[in-house]
C-alpha atoms as a PDB file:
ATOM      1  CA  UNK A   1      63.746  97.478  92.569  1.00  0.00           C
ATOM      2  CA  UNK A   2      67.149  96.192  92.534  1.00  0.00           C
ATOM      3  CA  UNK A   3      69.094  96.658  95.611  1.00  0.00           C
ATOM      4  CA  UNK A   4      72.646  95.590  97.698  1.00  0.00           C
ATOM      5  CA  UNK A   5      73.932  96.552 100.961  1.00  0.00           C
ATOM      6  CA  UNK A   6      71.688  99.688 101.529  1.00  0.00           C
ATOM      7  CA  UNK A   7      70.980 101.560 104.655  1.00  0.00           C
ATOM      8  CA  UNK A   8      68.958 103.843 106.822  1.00  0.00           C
ATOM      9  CA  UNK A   9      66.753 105.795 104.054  1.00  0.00           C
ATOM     10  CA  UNK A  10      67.293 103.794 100.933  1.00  0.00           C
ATOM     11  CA  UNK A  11      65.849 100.689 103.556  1.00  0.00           C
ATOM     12  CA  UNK A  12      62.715 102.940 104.156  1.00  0.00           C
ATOM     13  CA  UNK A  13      62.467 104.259 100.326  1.00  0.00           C
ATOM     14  CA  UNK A  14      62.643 100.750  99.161  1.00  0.00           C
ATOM     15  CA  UNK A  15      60.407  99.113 101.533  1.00  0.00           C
ATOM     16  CA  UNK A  16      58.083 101.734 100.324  1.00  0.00           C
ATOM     17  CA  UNK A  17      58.181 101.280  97.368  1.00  0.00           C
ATOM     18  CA  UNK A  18      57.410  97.552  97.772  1.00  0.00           C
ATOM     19  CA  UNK A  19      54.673  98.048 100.302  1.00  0.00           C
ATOM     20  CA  UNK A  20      52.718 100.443  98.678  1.00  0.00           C
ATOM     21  CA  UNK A  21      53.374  98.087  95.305  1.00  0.00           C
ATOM     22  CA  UNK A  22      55.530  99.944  93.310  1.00  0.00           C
ATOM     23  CA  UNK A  23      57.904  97.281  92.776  1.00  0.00           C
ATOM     24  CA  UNK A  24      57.903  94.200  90.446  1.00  0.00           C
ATOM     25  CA  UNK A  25      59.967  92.633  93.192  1.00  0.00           C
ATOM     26  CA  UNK A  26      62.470  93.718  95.839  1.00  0.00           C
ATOM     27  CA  UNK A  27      66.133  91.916  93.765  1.00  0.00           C
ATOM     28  CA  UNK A  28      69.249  92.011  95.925  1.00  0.00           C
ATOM     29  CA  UNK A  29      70.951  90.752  99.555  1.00  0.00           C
ATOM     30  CA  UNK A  30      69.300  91.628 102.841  1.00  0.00           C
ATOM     31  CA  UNK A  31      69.472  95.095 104.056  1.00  0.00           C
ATOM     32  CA  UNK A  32      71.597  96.259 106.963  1.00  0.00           C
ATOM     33  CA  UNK A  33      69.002  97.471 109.244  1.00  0.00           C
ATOM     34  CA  UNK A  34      69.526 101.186 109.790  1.00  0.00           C
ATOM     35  CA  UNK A  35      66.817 102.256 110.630  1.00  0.00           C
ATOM     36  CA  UNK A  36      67.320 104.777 113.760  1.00  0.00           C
ATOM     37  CA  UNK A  37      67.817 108.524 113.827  1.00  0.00           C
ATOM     38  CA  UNK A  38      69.721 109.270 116.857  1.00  0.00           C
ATOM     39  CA  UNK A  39      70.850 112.655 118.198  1.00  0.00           C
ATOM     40  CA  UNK A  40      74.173 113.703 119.924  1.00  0.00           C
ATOM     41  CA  UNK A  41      74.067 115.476 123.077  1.00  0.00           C
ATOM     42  CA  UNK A  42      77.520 117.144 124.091  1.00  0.00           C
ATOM     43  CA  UNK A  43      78.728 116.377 127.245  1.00  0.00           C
ATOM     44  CA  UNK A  44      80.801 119.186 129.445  1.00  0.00           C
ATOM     45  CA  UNK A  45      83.975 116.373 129.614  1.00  0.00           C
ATOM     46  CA  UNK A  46      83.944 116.975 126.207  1.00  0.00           C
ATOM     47  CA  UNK A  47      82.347 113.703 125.465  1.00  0.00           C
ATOM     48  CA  UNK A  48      79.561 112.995 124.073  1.00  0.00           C
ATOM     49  CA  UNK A  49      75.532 111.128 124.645  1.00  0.00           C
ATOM     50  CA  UNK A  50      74.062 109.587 121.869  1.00  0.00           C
ATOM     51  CA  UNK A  51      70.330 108.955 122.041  1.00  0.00           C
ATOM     52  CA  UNK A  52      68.041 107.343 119.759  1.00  0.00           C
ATOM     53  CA  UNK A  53      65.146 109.386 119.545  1.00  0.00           C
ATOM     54  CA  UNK A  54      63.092 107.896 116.526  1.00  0.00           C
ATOM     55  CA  UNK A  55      62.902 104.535 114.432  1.00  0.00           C
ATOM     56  CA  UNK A  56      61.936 104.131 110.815  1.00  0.00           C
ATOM     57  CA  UNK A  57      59.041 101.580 110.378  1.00  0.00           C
ATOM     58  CA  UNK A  58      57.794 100.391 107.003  1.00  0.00           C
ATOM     59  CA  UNK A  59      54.225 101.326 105.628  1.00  0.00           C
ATOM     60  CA  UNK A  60      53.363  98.156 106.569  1.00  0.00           C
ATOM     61  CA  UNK A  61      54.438  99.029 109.962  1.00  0.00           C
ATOM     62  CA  UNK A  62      57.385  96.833 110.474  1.00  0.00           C
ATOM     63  CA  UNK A  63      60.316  97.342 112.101  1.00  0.00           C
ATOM     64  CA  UNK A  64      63.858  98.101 109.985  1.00  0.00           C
ATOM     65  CA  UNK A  65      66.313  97.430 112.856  1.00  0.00           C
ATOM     66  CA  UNK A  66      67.343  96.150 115.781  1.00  0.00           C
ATOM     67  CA  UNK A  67      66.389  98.422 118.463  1.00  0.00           C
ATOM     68  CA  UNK A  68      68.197  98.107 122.196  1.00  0.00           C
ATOM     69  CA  UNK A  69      67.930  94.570 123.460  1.00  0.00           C
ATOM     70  CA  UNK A  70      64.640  94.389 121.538  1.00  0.00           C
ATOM     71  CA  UNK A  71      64.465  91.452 119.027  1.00  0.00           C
ATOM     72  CA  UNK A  72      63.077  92.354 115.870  1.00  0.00           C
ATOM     73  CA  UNK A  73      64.589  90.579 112.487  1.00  0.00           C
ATOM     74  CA  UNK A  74      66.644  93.695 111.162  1.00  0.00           C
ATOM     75  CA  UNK A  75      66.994  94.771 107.817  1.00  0.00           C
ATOM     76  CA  UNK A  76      64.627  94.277 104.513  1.00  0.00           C
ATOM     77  CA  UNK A  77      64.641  91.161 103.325  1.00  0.00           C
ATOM     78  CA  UNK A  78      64.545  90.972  98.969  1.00  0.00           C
ATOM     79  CA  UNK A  79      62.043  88.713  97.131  1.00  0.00           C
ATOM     80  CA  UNK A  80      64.924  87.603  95.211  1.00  0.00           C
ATOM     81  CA  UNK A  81      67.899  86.893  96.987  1.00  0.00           C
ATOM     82  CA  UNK A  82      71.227  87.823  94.277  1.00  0.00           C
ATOM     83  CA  UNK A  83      74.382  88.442  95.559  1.00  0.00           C
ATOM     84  CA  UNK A  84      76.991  89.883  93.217  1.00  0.00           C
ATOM     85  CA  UNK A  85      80.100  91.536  95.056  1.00  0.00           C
ATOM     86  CA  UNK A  86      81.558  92.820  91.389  1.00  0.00           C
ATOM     87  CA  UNK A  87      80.891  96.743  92.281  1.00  0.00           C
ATOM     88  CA  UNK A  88      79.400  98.650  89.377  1.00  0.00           C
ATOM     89  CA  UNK A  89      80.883  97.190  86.433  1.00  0.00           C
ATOM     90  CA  UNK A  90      81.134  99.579  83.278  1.00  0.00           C
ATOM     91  CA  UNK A  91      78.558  97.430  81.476  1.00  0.00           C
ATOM     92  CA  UNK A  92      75.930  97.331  83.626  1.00  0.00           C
ATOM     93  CA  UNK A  93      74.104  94.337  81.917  1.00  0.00           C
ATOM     94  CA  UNK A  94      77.553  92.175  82.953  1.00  0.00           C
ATOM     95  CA  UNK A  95      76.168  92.383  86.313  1.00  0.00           C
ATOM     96  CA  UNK A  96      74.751  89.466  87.824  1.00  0.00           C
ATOM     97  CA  UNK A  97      71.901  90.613  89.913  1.00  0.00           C
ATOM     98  CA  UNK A  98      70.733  93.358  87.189  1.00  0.00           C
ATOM     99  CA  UNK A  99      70.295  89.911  84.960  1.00  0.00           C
ATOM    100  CA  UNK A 100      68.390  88.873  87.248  1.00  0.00           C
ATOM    101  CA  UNK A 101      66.246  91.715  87.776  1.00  0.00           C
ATOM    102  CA  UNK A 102      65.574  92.201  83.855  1.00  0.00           C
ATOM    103  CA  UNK A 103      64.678  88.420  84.009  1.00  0.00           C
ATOM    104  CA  UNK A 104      62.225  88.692  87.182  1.00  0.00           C
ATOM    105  CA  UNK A 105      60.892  92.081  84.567  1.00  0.00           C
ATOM    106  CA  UNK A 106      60.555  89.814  81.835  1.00  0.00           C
ATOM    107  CA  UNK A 107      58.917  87.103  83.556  1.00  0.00           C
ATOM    108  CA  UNK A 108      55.866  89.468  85.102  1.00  0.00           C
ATOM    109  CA  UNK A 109      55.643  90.840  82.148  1.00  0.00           C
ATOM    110  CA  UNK A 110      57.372  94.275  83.437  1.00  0.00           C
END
């Protein structure tokens, strides 16, 4: 699964993937760390409450962000660390980190 600067969901969809092993290997940067759904309660100054009332974990039951003053290492960290900051180029196979990814596939055998 081939991945760069996701968030909330995709962090849980790929994790998933990778935990319940679906993936050849997780290919990208570190994930932001997203993790929480929070709700927004109105306030009658015309302000506003925001409340986080639920946190994504992984299947394997680990946390995907940073969570109040508690310290847990946010984000999803990939097997293969690739950077590429081109954005989607129109051929795809010019990118560096889908290189990689087809060679991680070709070395597994994928």
């Amino acid at each position: 699964h081939l991945f760069n600067e996701i968030a909330s969901s995709a962090e849980v969809f790929a994790s998933a993937l990778h935990d319940n092993g679906r993936t050849v290997a997780l290919v990208g940067t570190k994930t932001f760390g997203k993790g929480v759904i929070q709700h927004t309660f109105p306030m009658p100054d015309g302000g506003g409450l925001r409340l986080t009332v639920a946190e994504y974990l992984t299947p394997s039951l680990k946390h995907v962000s940073k969570v109040g003053s508690l310290k847990y290492d946010s984000g999803i960290r990939p097997d293969v660390y690739c950077e590429s900051k081109q954005g989607i180029p129109k051929n795809v196979g010019a990118d560096l980190c889908v290189g990689v990814a087809l060679d991680v596939l070709e070395s597994t055998g994928g």
